[in-house]
C-alpha atoms as a PDB file:
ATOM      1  CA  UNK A   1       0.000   0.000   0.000  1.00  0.00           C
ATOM      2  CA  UNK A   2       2.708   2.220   0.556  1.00  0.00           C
ATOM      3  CA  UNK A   3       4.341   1.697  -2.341  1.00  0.00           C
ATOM      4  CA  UNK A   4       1.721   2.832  -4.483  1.00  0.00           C
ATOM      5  CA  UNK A   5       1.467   6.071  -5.964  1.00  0.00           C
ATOM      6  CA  UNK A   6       0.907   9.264  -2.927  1.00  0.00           C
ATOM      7  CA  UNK A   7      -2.640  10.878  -3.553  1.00  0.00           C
ATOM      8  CA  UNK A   8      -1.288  14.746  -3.936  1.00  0.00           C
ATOM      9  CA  UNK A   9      -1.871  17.450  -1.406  1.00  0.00           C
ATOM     10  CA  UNK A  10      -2.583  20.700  -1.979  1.00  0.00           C
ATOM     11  CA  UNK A  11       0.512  23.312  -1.947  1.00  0.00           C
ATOM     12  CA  UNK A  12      -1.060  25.273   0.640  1.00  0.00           C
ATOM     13  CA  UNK A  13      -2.268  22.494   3.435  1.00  0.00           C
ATOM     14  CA  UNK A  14       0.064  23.380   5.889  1.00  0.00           C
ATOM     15  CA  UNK A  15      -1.010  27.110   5.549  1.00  0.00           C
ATOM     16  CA  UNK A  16      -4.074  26.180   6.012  1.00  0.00           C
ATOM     17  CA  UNK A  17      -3.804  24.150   9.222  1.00  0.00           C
ATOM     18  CA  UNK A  18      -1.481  26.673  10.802  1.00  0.00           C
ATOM     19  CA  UNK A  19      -4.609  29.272  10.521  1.00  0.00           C
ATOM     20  CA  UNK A  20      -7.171  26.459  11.537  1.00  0.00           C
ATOM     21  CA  UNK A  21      -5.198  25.742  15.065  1.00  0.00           C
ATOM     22  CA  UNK A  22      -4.105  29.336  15.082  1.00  0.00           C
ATOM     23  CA  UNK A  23      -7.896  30.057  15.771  1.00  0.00           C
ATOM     24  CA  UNK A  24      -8.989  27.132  17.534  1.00  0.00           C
ATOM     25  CA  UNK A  25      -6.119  28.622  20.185  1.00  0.00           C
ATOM     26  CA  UNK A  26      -7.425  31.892  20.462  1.00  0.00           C
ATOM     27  CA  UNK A  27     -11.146  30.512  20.736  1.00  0.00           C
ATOM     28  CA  UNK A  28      -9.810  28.203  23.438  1.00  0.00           C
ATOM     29  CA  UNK A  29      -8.086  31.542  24.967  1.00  0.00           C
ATOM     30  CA  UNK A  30     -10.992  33.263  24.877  1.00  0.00           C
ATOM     31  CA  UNK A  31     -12.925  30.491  26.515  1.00  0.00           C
ATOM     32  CA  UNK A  32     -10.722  30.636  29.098  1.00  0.00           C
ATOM     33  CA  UNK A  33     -10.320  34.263  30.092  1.00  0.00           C
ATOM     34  CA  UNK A  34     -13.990  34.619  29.965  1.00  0.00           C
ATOM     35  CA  UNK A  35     -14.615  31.370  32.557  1.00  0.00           C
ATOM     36  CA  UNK A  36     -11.787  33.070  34.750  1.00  0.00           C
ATOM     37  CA  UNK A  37     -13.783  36.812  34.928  1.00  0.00           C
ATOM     38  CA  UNK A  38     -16.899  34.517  35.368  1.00  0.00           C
ATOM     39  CA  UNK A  39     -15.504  32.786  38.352  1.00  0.00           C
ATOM     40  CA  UNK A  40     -13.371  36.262  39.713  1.00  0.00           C
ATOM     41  CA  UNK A  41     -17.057  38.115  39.604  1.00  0.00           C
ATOM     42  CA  UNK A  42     -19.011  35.309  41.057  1.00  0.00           C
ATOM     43  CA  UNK A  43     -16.440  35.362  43.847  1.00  0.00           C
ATOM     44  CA  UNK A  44     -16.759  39.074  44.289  1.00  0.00           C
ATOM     45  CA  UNK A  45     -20.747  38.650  44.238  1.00  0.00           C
ATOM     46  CA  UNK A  46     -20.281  36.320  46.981  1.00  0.00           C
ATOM     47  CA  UNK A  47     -18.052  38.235  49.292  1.00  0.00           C
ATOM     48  CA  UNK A  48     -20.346  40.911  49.145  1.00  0.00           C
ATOM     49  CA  UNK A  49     -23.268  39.373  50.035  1.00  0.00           C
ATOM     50  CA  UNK A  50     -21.400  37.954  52.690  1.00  0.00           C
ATOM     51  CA  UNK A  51     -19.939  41.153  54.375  1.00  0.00           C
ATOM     52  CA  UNK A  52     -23.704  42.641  53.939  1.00  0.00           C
ATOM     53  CA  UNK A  53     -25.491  39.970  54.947  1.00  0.00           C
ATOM     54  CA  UNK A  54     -23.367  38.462  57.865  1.00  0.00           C
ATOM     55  CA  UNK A  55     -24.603  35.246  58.019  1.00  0.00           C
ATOM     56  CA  UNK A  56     -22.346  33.974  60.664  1.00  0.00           C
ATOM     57  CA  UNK A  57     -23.953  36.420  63.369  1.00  0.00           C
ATOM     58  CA  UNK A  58     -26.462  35.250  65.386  1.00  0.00           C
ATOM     59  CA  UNK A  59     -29.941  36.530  64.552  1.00  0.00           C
ATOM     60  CA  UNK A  60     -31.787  39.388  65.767  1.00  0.00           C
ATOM     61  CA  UNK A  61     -34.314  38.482  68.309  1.00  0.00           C
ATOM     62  CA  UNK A  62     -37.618  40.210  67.333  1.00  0.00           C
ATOM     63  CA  UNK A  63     -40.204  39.209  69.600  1.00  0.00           C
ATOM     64  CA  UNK A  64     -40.896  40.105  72.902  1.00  0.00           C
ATOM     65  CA  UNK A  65     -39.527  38.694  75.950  1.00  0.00           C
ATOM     66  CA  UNK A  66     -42.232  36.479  77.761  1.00  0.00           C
ATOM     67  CA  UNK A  67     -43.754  37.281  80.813  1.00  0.00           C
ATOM     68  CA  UNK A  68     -42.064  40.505  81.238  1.00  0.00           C
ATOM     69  CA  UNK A  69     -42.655  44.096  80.027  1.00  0.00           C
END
């Protein structure tokens, strides 16, 4: 089989791959950056509502004491 005549490939093939991985890098870049601001704001979102909401304080008491004024 390999001695048989080579089907021929087109003069500009390994042009054309370069450019084909060149952008399925940058997509992948891309990808990337954009799941790292994703995960930087969700972290900010949830520091926030941590400092305003406090959850690790104990609660307010809003009723009454009983028996008492």
């Amino acid at each position: 089989m390999l001695d048989g005549p080579h089907p021929p490939v087109p003069p500009d093939l390994a042009a054309r791959a370069a450019a084909r991985g060149g952008r399925a890098l940058a997509r992948r870049r891309f990808l990337r950056s954009l799941l790292a601001v994703t995960v930087a704001a969700a972290g900010v979102a949830l520091l926030l509502w941590l400092l305003v909401t406090q959850p690790w304080a104990a609660p307010e008491t809003t009723s009454p004491p009983i028996g008492g004024l």
